[in-house]
C-alpha atoms as a PDB file:
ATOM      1  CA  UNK A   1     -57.036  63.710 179.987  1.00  0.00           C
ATOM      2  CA  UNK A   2     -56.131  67.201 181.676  1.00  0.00           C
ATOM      3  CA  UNK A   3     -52.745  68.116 181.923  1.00  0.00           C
ATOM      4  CA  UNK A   4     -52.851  67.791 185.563  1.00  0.00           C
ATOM      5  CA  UNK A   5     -53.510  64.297 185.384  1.00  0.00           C
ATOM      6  CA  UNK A   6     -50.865  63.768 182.848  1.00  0.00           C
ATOM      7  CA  UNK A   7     -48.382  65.378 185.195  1.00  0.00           C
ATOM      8  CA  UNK A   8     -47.881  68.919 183.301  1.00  0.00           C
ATOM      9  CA  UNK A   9     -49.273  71.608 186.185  1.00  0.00           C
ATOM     10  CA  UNK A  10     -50.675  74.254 184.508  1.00  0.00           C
ATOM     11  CA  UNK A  11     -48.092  77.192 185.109  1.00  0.00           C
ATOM     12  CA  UNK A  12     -49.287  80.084 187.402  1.00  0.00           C
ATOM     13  CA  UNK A  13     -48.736  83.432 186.794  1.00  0.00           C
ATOM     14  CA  UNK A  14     -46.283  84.845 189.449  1.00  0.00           C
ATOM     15  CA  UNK A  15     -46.120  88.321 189.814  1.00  0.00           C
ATOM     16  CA  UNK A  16     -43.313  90.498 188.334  1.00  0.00           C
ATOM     17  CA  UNK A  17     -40.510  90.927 191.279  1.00  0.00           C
ATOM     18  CA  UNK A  18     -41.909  88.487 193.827  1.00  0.00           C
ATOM     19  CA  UNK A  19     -41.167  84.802 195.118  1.00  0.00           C
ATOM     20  CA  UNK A  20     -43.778  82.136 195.433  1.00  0.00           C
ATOM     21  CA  UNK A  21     -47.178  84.869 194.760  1.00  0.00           C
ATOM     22  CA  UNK A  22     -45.994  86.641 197.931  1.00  0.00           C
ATOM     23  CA  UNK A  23     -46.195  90.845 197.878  1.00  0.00           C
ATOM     24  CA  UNK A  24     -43.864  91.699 200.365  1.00  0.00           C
ATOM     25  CA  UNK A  25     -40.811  93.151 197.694  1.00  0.00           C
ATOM     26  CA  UNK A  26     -40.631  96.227 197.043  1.00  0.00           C
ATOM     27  CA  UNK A  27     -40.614  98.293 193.771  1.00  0.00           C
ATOM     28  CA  UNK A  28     -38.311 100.426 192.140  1.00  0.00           C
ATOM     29  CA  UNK A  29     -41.075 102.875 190.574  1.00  0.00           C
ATOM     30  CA  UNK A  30     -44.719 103.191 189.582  1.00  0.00           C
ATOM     31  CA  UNK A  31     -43.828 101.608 186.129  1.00  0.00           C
ATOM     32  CA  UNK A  32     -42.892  98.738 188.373  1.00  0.00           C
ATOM     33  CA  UNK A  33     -45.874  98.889 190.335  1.00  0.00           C
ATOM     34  CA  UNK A  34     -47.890  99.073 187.100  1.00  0.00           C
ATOM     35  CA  UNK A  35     -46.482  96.068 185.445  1.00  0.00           C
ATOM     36  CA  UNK A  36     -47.619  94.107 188.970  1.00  0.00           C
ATOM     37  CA  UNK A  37     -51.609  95.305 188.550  1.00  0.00           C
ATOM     38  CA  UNK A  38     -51.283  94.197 184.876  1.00  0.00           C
ATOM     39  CA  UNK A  39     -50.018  90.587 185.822  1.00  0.00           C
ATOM     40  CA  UNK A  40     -52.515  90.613 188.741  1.00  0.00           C
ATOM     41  CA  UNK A  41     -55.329  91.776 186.126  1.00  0.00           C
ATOM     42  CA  UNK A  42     -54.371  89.038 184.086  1.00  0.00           C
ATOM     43  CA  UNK A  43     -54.722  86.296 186.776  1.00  0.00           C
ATOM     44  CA  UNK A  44     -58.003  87.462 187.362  1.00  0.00           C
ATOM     45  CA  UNK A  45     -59.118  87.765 183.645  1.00  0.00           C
ATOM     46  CA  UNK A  46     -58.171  84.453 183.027  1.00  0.00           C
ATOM     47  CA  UNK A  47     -60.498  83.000 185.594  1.00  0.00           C
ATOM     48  CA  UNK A  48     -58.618  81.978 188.261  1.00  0.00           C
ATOM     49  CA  UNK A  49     -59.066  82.275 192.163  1.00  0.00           C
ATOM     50  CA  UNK A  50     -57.405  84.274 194.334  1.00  0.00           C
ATOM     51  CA  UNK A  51     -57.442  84.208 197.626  1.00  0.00           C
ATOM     52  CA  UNK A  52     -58.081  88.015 199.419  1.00  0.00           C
ATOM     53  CA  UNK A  53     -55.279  87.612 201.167  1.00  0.00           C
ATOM     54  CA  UNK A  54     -52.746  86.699 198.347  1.00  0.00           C
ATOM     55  CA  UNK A  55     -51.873  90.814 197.981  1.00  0.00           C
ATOM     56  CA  UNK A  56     -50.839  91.056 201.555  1.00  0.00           C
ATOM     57  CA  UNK A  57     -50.363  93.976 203.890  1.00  0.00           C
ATOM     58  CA  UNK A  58     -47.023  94.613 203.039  1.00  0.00           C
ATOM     59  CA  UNK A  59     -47.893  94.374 199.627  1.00  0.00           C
ATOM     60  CA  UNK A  60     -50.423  96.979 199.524  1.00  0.00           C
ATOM     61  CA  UNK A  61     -48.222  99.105 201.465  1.00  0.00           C
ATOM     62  CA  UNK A  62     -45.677  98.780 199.101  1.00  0.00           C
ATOM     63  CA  UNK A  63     -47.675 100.406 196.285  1.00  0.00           C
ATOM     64  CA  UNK A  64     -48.965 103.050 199.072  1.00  0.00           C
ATOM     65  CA  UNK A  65     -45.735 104.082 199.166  1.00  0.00           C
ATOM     66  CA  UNK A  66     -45.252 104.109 195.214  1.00  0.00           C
ATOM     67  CA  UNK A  67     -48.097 106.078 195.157  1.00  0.00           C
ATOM     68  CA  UNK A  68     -46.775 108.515 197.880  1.00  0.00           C
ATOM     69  CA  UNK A  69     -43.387 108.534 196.165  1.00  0.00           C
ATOM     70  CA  UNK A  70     -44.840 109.864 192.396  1.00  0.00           C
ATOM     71  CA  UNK A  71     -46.844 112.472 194.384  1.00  0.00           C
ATOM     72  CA  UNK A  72     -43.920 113.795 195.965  1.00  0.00           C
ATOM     73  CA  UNK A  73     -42.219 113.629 193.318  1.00  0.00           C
ATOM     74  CA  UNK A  74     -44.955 115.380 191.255  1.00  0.00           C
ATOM     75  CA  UNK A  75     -45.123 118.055 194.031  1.00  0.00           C
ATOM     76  CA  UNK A  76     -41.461 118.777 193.672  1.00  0.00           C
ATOM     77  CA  UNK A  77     -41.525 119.362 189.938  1.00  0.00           C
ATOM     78  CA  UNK A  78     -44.766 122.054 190.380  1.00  0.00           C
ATOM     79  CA  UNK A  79     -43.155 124.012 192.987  1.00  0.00           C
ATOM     80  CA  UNK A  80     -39.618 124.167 191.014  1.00  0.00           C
ATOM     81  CA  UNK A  81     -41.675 125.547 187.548  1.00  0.00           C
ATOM     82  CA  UNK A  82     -44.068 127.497 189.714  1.00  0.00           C
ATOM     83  CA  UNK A  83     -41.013 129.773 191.115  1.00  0.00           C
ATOM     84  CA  UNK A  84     -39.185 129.676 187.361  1.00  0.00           C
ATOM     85  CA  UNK A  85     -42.602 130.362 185.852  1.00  0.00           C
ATOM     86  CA  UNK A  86     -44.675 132.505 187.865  1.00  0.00           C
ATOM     87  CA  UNK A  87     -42.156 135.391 187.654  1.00  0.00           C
ATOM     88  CA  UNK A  88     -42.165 134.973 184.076  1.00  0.00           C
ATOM     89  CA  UNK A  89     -45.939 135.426 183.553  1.00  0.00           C
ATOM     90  CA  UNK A  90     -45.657 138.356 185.865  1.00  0.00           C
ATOM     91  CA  UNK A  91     -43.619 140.912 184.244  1.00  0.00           C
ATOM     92  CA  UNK A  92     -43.972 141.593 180.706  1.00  0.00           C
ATOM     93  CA  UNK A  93     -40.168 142.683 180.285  1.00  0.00           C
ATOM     94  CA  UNK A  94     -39.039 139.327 181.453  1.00  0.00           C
ATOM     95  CA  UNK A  95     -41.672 137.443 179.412  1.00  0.00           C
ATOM     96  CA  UNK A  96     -40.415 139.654 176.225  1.00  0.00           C
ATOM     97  CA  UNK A  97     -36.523 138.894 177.170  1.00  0.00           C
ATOM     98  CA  UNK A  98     -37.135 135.020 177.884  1.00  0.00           C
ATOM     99  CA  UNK A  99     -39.639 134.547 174.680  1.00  0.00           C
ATOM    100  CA  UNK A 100     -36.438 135.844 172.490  1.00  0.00           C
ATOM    101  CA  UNK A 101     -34.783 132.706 173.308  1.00  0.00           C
ATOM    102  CA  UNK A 102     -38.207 130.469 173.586  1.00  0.00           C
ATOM    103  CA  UNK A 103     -41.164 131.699 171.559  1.00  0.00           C
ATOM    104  CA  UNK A 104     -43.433 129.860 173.160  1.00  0.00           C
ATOM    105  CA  UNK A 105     -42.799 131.514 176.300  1.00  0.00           C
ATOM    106  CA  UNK A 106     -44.213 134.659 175.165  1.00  0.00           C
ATOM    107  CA  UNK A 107     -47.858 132.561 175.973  1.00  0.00           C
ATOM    108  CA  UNK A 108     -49.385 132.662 179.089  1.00  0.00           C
ATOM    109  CA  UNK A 109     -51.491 129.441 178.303  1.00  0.00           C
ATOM    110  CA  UNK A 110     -48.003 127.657 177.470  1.00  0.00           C
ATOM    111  CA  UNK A 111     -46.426 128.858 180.578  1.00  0.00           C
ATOM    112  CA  UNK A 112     -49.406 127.438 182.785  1.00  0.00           C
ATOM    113  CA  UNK A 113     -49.605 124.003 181.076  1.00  0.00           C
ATOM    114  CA  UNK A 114     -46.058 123.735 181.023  1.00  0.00           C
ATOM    115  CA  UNK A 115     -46.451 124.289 184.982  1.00  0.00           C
ATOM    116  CA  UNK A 116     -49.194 121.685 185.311  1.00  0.00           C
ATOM    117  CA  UNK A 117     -46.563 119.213 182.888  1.00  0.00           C
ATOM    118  CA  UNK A 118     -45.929 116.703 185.193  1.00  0.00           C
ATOM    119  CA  UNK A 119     -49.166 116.630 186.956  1.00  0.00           C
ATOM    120  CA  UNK A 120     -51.005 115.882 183.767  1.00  0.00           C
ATOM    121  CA  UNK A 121     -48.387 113.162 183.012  1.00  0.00           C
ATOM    122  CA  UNK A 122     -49.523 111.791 186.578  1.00  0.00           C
ATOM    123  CA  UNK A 123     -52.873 111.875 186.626  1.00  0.00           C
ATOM    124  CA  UNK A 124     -53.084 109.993 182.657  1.00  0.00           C
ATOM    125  CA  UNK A 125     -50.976 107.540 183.947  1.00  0.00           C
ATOM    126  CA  UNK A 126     -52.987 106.936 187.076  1.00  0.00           C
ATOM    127  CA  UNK A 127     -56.489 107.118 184.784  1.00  0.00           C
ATOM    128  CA  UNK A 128     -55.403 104.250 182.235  1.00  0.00           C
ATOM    129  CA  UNK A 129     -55.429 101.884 185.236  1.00  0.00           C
ATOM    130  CA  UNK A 130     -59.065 101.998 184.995  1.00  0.00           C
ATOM    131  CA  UNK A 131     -58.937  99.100 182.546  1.00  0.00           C
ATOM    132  CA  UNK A 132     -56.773  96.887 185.430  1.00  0.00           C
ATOM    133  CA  UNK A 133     -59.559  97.801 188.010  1.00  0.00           C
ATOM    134  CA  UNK A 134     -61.425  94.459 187.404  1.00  0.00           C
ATOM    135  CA  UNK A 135     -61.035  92.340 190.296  1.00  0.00           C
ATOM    136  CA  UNK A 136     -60.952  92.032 193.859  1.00  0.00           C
ATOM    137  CA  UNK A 137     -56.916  91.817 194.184  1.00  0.00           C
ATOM    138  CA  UNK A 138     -56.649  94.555 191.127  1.00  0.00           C
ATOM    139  CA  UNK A 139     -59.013  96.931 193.223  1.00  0.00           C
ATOM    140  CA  UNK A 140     -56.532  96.707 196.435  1.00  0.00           C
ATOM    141  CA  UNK A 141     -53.842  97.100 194.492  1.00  0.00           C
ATOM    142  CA  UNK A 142     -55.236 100.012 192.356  1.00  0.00           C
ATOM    143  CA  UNK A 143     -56.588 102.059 195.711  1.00  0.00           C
ATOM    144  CA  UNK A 144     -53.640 101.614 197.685  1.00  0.00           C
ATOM    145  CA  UNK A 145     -51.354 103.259 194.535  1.00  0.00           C
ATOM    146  CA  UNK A 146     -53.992 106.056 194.653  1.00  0.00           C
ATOM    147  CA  UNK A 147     -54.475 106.705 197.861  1.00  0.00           C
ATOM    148  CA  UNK A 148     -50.719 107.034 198.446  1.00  0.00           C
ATOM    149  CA  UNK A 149     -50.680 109.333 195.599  1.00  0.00           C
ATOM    150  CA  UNK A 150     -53.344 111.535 196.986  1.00  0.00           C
ATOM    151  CA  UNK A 151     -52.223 111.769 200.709  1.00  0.00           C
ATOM    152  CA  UNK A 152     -49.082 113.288 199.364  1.00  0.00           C
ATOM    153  CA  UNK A 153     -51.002 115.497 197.263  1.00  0.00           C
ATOM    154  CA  UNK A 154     -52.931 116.654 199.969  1.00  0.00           C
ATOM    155  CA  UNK A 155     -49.876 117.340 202.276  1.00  0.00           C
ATOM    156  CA  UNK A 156     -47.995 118.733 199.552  1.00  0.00           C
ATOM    157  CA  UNK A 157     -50.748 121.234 198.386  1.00  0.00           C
ATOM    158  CA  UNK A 158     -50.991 122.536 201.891  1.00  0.00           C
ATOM    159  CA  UNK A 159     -47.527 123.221 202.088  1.00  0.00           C
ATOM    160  CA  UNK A 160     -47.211 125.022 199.129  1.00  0.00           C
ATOM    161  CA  UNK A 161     -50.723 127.209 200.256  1.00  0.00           C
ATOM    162  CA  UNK A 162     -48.937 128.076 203.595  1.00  0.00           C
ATOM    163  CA  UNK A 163     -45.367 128.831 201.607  1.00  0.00           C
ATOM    164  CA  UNK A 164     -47.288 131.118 199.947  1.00  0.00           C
ATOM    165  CA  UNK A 165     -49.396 132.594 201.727  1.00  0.00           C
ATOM    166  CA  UNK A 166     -46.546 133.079 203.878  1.00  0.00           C
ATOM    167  CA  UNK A 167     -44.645 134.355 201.540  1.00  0.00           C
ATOM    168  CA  UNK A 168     -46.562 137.691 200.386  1.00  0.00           C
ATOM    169  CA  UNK A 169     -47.452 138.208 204.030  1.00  0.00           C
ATOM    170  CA  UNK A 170     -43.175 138.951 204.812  1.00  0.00           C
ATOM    171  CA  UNK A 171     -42.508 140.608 201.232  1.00  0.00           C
ATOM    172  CA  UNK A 172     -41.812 144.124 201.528  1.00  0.00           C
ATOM    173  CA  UNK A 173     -40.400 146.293 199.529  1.00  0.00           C
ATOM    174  CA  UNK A 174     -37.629 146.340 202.003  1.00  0.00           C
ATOM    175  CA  UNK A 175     -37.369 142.831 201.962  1.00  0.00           C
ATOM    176  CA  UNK A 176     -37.666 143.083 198.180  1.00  0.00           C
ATOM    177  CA  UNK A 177     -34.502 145.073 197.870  1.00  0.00           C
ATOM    178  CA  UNK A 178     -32.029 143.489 200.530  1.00  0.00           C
ATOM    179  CA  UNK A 179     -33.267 140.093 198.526  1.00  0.00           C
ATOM    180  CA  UNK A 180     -32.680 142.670 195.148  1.00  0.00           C
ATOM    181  CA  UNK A 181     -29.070 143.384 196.310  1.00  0.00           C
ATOM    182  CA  UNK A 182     -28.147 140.333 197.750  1.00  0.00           C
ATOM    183  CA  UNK A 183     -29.023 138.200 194.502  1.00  0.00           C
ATOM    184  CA  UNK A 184     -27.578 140.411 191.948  1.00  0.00           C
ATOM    185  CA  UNK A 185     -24.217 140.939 194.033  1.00  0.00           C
ATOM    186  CA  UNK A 186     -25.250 144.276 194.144  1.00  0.00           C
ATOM    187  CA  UNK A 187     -24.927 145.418 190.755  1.00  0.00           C
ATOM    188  CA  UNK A 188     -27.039 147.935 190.871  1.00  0.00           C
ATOM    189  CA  UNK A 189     -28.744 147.644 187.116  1.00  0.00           C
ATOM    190  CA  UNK A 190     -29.213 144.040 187.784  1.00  0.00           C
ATOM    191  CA  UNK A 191     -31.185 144.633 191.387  1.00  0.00           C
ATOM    192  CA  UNK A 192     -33.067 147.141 190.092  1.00  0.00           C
ATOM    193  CA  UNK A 193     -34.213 144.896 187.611  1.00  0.00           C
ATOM    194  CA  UNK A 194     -34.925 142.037 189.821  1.00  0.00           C
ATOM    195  CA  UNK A 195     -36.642 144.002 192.425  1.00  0.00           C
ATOM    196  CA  UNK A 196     -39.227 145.528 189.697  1.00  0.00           C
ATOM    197  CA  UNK A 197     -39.346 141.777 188.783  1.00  0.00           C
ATOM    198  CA  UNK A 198     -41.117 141.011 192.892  1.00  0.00           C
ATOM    199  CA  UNK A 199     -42.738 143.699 192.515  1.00  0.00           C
ATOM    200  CA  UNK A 200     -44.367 142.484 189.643  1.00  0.00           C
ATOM    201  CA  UNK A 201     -45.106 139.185 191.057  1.00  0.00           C
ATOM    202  CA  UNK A 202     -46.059 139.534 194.802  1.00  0.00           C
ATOM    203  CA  UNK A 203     -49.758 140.381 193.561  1.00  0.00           C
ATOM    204  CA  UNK A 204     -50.095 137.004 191.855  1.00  0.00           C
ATOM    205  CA  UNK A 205     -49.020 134.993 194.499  1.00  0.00           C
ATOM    206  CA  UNK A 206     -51.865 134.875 196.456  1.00  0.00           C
ATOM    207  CA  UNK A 207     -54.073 133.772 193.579  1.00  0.00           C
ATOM    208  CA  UNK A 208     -51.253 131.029 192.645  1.00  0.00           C
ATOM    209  CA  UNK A 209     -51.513 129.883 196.192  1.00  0.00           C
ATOM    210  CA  UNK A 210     -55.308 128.991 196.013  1.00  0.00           C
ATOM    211  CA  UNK A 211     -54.734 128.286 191.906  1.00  0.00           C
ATOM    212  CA  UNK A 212     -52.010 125.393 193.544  1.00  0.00           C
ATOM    213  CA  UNK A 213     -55.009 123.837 195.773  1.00  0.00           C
ATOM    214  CA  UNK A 214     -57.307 123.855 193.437  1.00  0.00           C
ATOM    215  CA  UNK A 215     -54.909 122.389 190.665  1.00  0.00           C
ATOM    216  CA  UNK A 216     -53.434 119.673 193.551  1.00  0.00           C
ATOM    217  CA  UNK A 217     -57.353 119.037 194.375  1.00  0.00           C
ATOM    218  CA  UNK A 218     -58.181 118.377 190.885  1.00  0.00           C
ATOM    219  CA  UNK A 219     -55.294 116.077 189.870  1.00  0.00           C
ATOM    220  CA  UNK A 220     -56.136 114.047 193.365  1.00  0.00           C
ATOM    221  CA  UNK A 221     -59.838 113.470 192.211  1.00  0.00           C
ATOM    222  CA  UNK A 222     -59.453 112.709 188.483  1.00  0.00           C
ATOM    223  CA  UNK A 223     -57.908 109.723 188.639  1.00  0.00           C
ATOM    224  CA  UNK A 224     -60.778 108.290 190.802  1.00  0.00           C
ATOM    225  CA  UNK A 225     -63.801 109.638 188.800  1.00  0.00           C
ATOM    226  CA  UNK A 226     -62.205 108.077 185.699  1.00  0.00           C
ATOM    227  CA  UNK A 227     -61.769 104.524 187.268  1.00  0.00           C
ATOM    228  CA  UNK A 228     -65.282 104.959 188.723  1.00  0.00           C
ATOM    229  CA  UNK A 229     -66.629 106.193 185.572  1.00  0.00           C
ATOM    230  CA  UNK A 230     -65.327 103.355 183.702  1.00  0.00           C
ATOM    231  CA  UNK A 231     -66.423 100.785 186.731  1.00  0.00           C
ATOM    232  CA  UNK A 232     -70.143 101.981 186.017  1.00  0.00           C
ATOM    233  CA  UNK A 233     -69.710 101.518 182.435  1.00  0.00           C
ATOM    234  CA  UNK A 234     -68.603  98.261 182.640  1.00  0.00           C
ATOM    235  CA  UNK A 235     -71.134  96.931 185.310  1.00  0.00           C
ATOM    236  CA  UNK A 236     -73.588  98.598 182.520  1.00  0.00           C
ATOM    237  CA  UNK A 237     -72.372  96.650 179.900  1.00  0.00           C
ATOM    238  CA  UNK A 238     -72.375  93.514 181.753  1.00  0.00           C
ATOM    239  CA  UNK A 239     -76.305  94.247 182.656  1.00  0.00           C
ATOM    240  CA  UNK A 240     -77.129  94.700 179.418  1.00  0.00           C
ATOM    241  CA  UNK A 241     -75.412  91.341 178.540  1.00  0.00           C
ATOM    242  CA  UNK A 242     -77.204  89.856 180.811  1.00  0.00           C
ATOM    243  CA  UNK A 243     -80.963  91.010 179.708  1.00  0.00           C
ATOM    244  CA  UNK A 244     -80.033  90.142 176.412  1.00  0.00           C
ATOM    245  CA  UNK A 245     -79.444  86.715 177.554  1.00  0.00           C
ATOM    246  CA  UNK A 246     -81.914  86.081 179.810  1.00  0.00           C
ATOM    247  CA  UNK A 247     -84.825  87.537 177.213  1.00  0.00           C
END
């Protein structure tokens, strides 16, 4: 006798943070949003059926905006390391005088992947859903955190290109110094050391601005060649399972 028949339901798997399988709450963060595609993976590894409608509009717009949120988030980090860091890099007497407090800032490779930090973070955290990316509610859920994540990506790459770009376009030198005088309270030794200090840096920001497109560009397409990657290896897998069987 099944437990139906004997009165015991089997007990459905309701999603983390929601009432009755609905998708209309919202979540706090991606970890949140995460823990939701791993409960929806596991309803659909287990075998049973889900309606296409069960992750709602709201739903789906709900991790959209997780998705959106993380990128923005992402995109605030970068720009606050790129202005620490990319004077740093610059000038070789501010490298020397940091690096005498933190060794490893005397490396130009440690400077730039400290930079890229939080965008690495991102887009590993965005490539192990891959595994969750099984079924047809999974797959909603999945492109609709992504997709948020890249449209804010996307704006927030542009931005920073036309910050920049702007940027070297309006710095003089006499812009350099009034900044120079006005920063350092005009002590003299200390403008004179933070004007050599633009100087040094105004011809790398034009390279940074297209180095910040190409590095927003990258971490928006990684996440979906991994999933798809690992989509054609397990449709390949399940082919070959098949042949075997069927021989």
């Amino acid at each position: 006798m099944s437990k139906a028949a004997a009165g015991k339901p089997e007990p459905e798997l309701i999603p983390a943070g929601q009432n009755n399988g609905s998708t209309q709450s919202t979540f706090g963060n991606i970890v949140d949003a995460i823990s939701q595609i791993q409960q929806f993976a596991v309803m659909e590894r287990s075998g049973q059926e889900i309606p296409e409608d069960f992750l709602t509009l709201r739903g789906a717009l709900n991790f959209f905006h997780i998705g959106f949120g993380n990128g923005l988030i992402e995109g605030i980090i970068f720009a606050l390391l790129t202005a620490l860091i990319l004077p740093i890099s610059s000038d070789e007497k501010l490298m020397t005088a940091v690096s005498e407090y933190f060794p490893l800032a005397g490396s130009r490779l440690f400077l730039w992947t400290l930079n890229c930090a939080p965008i690495i973070i991102a887009v590993a955290i965005c490539s192990f859903l891959s595994r969750y990316r099984i079924g047809m509610i999974t797959k909603k859920a999945v492109d609709s955190l992504l997709m948020g994540r890249c449209f804010c990506l996307l704006i927030k790459g542009i931005l920073l290109f036309v910050l920049l770009i702007t940027l070297n376009n309006h710095l003089t030198e006499e812009s350099a110094r009034r900044f120079s005088l006005v920063f350092s309270l005009r002590n003299a030794d200390m403008a004179e050391s933070v004007f050599r200090v633009i100087c040094s840096t105004r011809p790398h920001i034009v390279m940074t601005a297209y180095q910040t497109l190409a590095i927003f560009f990258t971490a928006m397409i990684i996440p979906f060649c991994s999933i798809w990657l690992v989509s054609f290896y397990r449709k390949s897998q399940e082919r070959r399972a098949e042949i075997f069987w069927s021989e």
